[in-house]
Protein backbone atom coordinates (compact mmCIF):
# COMPACT_ATOMS: atom_id res chain seq x y z
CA UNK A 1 0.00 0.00 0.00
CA UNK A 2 1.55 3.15 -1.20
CA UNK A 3 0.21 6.37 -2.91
CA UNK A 4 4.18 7.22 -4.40
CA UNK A 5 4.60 3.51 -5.93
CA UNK A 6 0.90 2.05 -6.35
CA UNK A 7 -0.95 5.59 -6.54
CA UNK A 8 -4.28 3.65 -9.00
CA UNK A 9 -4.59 0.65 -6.40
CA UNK A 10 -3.99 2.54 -3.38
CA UNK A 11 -6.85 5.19 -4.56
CA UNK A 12 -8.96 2.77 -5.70
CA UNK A 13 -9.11 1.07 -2.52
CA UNK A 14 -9.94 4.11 -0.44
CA UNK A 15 -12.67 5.28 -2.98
CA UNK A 16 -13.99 2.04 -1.91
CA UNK A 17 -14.12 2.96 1.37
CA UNK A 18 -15.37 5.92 0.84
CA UNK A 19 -18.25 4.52 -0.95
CA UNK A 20 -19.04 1.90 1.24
CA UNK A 21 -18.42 3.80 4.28
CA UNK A 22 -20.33 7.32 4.10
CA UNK A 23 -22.69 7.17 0.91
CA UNK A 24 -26.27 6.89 2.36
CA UNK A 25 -27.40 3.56 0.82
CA UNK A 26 -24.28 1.94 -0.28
CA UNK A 27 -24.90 -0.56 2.14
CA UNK A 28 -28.65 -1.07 2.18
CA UNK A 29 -28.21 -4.77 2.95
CA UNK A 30 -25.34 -4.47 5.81
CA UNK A 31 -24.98 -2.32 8.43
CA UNK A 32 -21.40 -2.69 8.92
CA UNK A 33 -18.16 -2.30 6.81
CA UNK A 34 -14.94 -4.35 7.10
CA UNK A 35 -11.74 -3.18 5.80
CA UNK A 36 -9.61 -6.76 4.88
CA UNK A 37 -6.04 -6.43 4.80
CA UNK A 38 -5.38 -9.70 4.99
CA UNK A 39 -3.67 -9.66 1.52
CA UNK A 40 -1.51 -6.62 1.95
CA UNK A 41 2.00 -7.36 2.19
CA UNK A 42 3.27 -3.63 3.20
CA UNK A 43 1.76 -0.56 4.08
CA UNK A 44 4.25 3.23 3.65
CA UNK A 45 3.40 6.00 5.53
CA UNK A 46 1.44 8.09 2.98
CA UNK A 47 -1.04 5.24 2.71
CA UNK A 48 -1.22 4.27 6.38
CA UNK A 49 -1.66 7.77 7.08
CA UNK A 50 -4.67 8.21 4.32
CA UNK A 51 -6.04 4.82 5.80
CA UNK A 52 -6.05 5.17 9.30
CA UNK A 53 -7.72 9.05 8.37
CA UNK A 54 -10.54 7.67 6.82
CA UNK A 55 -11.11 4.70 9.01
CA UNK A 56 -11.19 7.27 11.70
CA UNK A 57 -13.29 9.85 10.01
CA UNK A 58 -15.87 7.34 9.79
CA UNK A 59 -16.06 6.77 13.43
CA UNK A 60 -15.57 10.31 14.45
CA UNK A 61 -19.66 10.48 12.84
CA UNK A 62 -20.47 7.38 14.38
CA UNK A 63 -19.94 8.38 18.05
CA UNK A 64 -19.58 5.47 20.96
CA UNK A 65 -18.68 2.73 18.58
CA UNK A 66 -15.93 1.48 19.10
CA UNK A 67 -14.20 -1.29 16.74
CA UNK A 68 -13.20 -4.60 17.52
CA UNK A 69 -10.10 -5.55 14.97
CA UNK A 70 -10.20 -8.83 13.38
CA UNK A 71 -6.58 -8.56 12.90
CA UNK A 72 -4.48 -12.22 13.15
CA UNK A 73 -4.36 -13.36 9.34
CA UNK A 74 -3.03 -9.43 8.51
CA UNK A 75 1.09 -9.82 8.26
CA UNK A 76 2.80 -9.03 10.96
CA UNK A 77 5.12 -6.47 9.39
CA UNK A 78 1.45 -4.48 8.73
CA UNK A 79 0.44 -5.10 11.92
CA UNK A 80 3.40 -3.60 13.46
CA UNK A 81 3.10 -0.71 11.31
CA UNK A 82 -0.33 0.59 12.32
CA UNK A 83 0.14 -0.57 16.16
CA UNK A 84 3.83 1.14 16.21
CA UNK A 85 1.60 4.69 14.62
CA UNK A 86 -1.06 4.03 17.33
CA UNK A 87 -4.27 2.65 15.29
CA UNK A 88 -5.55 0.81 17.78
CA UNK A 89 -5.10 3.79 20.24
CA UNK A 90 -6.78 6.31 17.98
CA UNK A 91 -9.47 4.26 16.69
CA UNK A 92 -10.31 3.72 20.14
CA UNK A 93 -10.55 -0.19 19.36
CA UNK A 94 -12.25 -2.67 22.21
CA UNK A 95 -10.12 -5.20 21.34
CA UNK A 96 -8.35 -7.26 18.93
CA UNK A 97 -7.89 -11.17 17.91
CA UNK A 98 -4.29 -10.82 17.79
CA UNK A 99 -2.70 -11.36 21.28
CA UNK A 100 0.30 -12.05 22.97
CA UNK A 101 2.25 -11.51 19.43
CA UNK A 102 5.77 -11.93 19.21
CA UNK A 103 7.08 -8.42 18.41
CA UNK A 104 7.89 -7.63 15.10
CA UNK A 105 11.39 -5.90 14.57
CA UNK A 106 10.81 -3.00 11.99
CA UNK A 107 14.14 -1.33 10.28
CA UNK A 108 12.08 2.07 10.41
CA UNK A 109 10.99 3.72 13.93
CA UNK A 110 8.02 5.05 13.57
CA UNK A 111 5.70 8.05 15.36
CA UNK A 112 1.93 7.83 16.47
CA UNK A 113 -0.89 9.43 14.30
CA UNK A 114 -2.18 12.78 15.83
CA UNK A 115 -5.45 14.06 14.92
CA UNK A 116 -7.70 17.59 15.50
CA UNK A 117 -10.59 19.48 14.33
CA UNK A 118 -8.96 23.16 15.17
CA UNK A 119 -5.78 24.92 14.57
CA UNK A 120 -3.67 23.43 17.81
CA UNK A 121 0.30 24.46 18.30
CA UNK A 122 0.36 21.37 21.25
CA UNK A 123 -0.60 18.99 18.36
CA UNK A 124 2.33 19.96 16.46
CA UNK A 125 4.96 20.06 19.37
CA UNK A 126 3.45 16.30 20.24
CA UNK A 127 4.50 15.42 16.69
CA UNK A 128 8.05 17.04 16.61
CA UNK A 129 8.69 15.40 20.14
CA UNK A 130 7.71 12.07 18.77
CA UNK A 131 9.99 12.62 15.76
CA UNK A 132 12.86 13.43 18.16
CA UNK A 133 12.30 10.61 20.22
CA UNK A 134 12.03 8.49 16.49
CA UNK A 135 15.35 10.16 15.29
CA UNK A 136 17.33 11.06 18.31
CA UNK A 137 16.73 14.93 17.55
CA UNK A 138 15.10 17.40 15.12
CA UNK A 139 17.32 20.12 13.55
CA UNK A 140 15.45 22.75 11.99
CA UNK A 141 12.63 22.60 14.82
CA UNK A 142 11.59 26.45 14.58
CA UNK A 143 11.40 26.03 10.44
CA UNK A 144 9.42 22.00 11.00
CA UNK A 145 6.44 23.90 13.38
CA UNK A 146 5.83 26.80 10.80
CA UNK A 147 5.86 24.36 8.53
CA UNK A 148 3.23 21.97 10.19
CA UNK A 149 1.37 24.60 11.54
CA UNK A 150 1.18 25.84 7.90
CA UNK A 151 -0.09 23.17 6.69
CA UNK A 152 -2.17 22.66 9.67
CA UNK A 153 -3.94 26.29 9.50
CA UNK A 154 -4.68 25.36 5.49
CA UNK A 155 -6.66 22.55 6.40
CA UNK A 156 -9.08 25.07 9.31
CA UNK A 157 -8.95 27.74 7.06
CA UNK A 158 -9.75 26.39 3.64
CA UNK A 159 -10.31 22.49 3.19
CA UNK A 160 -13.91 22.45 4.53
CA UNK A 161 -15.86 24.98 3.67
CA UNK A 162 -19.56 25.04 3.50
CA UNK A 163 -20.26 25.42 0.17
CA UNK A 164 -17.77 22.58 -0.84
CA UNK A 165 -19.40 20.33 -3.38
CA UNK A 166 -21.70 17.15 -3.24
CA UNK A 167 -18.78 15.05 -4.67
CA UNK A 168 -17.10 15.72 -1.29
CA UNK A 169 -18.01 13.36 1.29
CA UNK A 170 -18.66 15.09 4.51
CA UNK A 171 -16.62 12.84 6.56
CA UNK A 172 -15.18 14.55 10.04
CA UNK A 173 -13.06 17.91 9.60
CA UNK A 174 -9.99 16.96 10.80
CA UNK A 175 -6.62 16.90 10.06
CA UNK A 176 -4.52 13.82 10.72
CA UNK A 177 -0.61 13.48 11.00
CA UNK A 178 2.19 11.10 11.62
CA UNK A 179 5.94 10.40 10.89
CA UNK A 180 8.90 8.07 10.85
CA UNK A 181 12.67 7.76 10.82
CA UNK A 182 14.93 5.31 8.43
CA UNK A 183 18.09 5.30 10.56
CA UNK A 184 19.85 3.52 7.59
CA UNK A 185 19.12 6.44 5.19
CA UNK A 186 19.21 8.74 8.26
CA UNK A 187 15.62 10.51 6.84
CA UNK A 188 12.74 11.86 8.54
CA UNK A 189 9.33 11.38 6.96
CA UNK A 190 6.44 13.05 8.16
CA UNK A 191 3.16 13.61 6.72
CA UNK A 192 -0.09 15.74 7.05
CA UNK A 193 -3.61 15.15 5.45
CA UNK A 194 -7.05 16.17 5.18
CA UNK A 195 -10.36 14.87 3.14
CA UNK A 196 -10.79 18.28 1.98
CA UNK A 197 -11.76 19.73 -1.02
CA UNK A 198 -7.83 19.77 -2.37
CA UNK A 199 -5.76 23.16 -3.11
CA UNK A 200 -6.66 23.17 -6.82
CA UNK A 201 -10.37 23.92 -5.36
CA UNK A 202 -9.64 26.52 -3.10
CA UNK A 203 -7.10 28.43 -4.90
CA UNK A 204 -9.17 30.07 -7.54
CA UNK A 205 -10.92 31.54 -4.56
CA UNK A 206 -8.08 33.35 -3.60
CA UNK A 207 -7.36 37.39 -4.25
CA UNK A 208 -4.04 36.66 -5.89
CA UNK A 209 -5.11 33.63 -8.26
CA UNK A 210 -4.20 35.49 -11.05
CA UNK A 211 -0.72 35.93 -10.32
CA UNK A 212 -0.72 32.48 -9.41
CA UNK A 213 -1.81 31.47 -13.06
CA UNK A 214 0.74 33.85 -14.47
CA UNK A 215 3.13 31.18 -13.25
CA UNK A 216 1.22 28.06 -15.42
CA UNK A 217 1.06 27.09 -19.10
CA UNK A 218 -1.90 28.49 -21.14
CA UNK A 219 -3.48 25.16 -20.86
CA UNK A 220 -2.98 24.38 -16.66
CA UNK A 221 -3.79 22.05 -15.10
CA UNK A 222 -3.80 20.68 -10.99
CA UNK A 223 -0.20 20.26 -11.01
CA UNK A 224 0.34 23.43 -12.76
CA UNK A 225 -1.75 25.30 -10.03
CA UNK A 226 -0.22 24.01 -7.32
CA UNK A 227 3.51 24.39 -8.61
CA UNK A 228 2.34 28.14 -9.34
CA UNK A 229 1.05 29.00 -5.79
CA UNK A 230 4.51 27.41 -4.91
CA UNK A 231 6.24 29.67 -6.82
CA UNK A 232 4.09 32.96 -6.18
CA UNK A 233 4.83 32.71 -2.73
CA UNK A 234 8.91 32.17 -3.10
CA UNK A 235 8.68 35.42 -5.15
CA UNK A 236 6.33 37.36 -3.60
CA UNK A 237 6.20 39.52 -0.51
CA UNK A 238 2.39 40.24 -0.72
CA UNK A 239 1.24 38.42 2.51
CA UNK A 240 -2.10 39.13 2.05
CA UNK A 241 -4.75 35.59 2.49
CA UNK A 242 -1.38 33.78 3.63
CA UNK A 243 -0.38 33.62 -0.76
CA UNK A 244 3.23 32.44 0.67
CA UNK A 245 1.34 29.56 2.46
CA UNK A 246 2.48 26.99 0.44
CA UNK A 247 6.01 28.01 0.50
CA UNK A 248 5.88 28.21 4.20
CA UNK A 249 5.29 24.64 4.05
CA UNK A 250 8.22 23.91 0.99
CA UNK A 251 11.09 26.32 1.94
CA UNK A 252 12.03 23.72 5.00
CA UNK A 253 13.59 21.21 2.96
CA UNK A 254 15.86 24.31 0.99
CA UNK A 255 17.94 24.07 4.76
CA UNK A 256 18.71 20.11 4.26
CA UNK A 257 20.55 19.50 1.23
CA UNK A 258 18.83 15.86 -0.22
CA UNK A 259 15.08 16.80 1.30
CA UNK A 260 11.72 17.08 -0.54
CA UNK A 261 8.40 17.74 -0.12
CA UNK A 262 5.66 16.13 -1.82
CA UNK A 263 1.98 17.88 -2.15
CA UNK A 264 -0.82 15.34 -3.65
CA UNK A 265 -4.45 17.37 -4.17
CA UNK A 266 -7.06 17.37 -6.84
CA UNK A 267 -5.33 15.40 -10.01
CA UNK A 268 -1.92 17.19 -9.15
CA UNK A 269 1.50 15.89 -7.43
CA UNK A 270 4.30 18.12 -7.03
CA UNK A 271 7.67 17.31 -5.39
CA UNK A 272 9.57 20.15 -4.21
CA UNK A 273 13.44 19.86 -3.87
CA UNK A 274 16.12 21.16 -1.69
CA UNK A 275 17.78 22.14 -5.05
CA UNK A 276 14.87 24.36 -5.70
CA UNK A 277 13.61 22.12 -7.96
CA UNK A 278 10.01 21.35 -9.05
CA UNK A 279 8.87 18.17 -10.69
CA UNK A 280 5.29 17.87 -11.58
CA UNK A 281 2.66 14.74 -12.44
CA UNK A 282 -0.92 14.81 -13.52
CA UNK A 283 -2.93 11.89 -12.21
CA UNK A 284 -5.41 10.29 -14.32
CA UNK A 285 -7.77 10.20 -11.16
CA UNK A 286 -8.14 13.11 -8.70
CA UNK A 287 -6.89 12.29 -5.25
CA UNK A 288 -9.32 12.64 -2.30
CA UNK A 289 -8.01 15.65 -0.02
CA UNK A 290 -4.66 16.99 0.35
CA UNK A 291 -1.62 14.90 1.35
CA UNK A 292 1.77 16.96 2.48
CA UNK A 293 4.60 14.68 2.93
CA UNK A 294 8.49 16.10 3.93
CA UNK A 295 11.24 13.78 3.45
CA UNK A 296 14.49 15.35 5.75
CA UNK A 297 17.67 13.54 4.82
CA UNK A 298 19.31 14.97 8.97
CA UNK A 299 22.39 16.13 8.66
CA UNK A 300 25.44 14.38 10.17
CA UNK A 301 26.16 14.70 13.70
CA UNK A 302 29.00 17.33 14.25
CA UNK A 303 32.11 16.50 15.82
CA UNK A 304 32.52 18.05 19.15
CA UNK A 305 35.02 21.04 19.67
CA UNK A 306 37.36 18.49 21.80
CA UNK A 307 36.98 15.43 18.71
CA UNK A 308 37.70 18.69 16.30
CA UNK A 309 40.86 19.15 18.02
């Protein structure tokens, strides 16, 4: 399960649950949905993160139920995954068929989801502590909360407003995050998302849109749009409707030579370098929300003054 190397699949599956799990009627004849993982053979951290979001979105509208995981024929490399990012926790489960399992030794260390309806500072600390704890430390821990909190204060701001379309289901408002740390590559990957309407949606709704599409091709598209609100704000000093949001949330990984963001919204992907460069795709199908994803490659540990000597 991954939305970087299986992006069709992975969105295919979660349409699924989308359809099965909020459309009035799609289940006339049941009145509960299972999700079966029992053929998945790994999960990354984009698609646990999308996952566990919409699992949880459905029971943040279903208040007081709480699941029971059928869990012991799921591998126990995906089982270690969600229970080391705190599924069980968050979903509140009553219990699982899985017990007393021998633990499963992942090469990755990875950090528990965090979740919130409302614009919350604490949240993001709780993430960056967990990432320090993951890595050891967190250089660049002023420029990693703006960034979060960017991203964070996009979701409140713009991903759910009322007039948003029909197409959207109206799952919880929230925002959901999590993170890891590859010790081999030394990198650490941490991700936000919402089942919002997507940037390419709320964009054209901005004052400084225009300037934005001075940035794109005649014929734009997603990709284009987002890559040009990118842009706009790295040029631009007009702070007015937060236009240099976006590159609040990109200019981090400029500090760590080897980083990237990724943005997934509407039909667009964009990957934003520490090089400063910008590499777009245009999905066949539109992705459902927004998905923000840093990769930090850390830098090595310096020497102390005495070792220098």
């Amino acid at each position: 399960m991954s939305f970087l190397n299986n992006y069709d699949e992975m969105l295919g599956f979660i349409y699924a649950r989308h359809w099965y799990g909020f459309v009035p009627g799609a289940c006339s004849t049941h009145k509960m949905v299972s999700t079966d993982l029992c053929r998945v053979k790994s999960i990354e951290l984009d698609a646990a993160l999308v996952l566990v979001a919409d699992y949880h979105s459905s029971l943040l509208i279903q208040r007081n139920y709480k699941p029971y995981i059928n869990d012991d024929q799921w591998l126990p490399e995906v089982r270690a995954v969600l229970d080391m990012m705190g599924f069980y926790e968050l979903v509140e489960a009553t219990g699982r068929t899985m017990q007393d399992e021998k633990r499963y030794s992942s090469p990755l260390k990875f950090v528990p989801f965090v979740s919130a309806d409302k614009v919350l500072g604490e949240k993001a600390d709780e993430l960056i502590e967990s990432l320090k704890v993951a890595a050891g430390r967190t250089p660049k821990r002023v420029a990693i909360y703006a960034a979060l909190v960017e991203a964070i204060k996009n979701v409140y701001n713009h991903a759910y407003p009322s007039n948003r379309p029909t197409t959207v289901v109206r799952g919880a408002p929230n925002w959901w995050a999590a993170g890891a740390y590859n010790p081999d590559r030394n990198e650490l990957t941490f991700a936000v998302y919402d089942q919002g309407v997507g940037i390419p949606f709320t964009l054209p709704r901005m004052s400084f849109f225009q300037a934005v599409l001075q940035r794109c091709p005649p014929e734009f598209n997603d990709a284009d749009v987002i890559a040009g609100a990118i842009d706009y704000g790295r040029t631009s000093t007009d702070m007015l409707e937060r236009g240099n949001g976006l590159w609040t949330i990109c200019k981090l990984v400029e500090e760590l030579p080897g980083s990237q963001v990724r943005l997934m919204s509407g039909r667009g992907q964009v990957t934003y370098t520490s090089k400063g460069a910008v590499h777009k795709k245009l999905q066949a199908n539109p992705f459902y929300g927004t998905l923000i994803q840093w990769s930090l490659i850390l830098p090595k540990e310096e020497m102390s003054a005495g070792a220098a000597r």
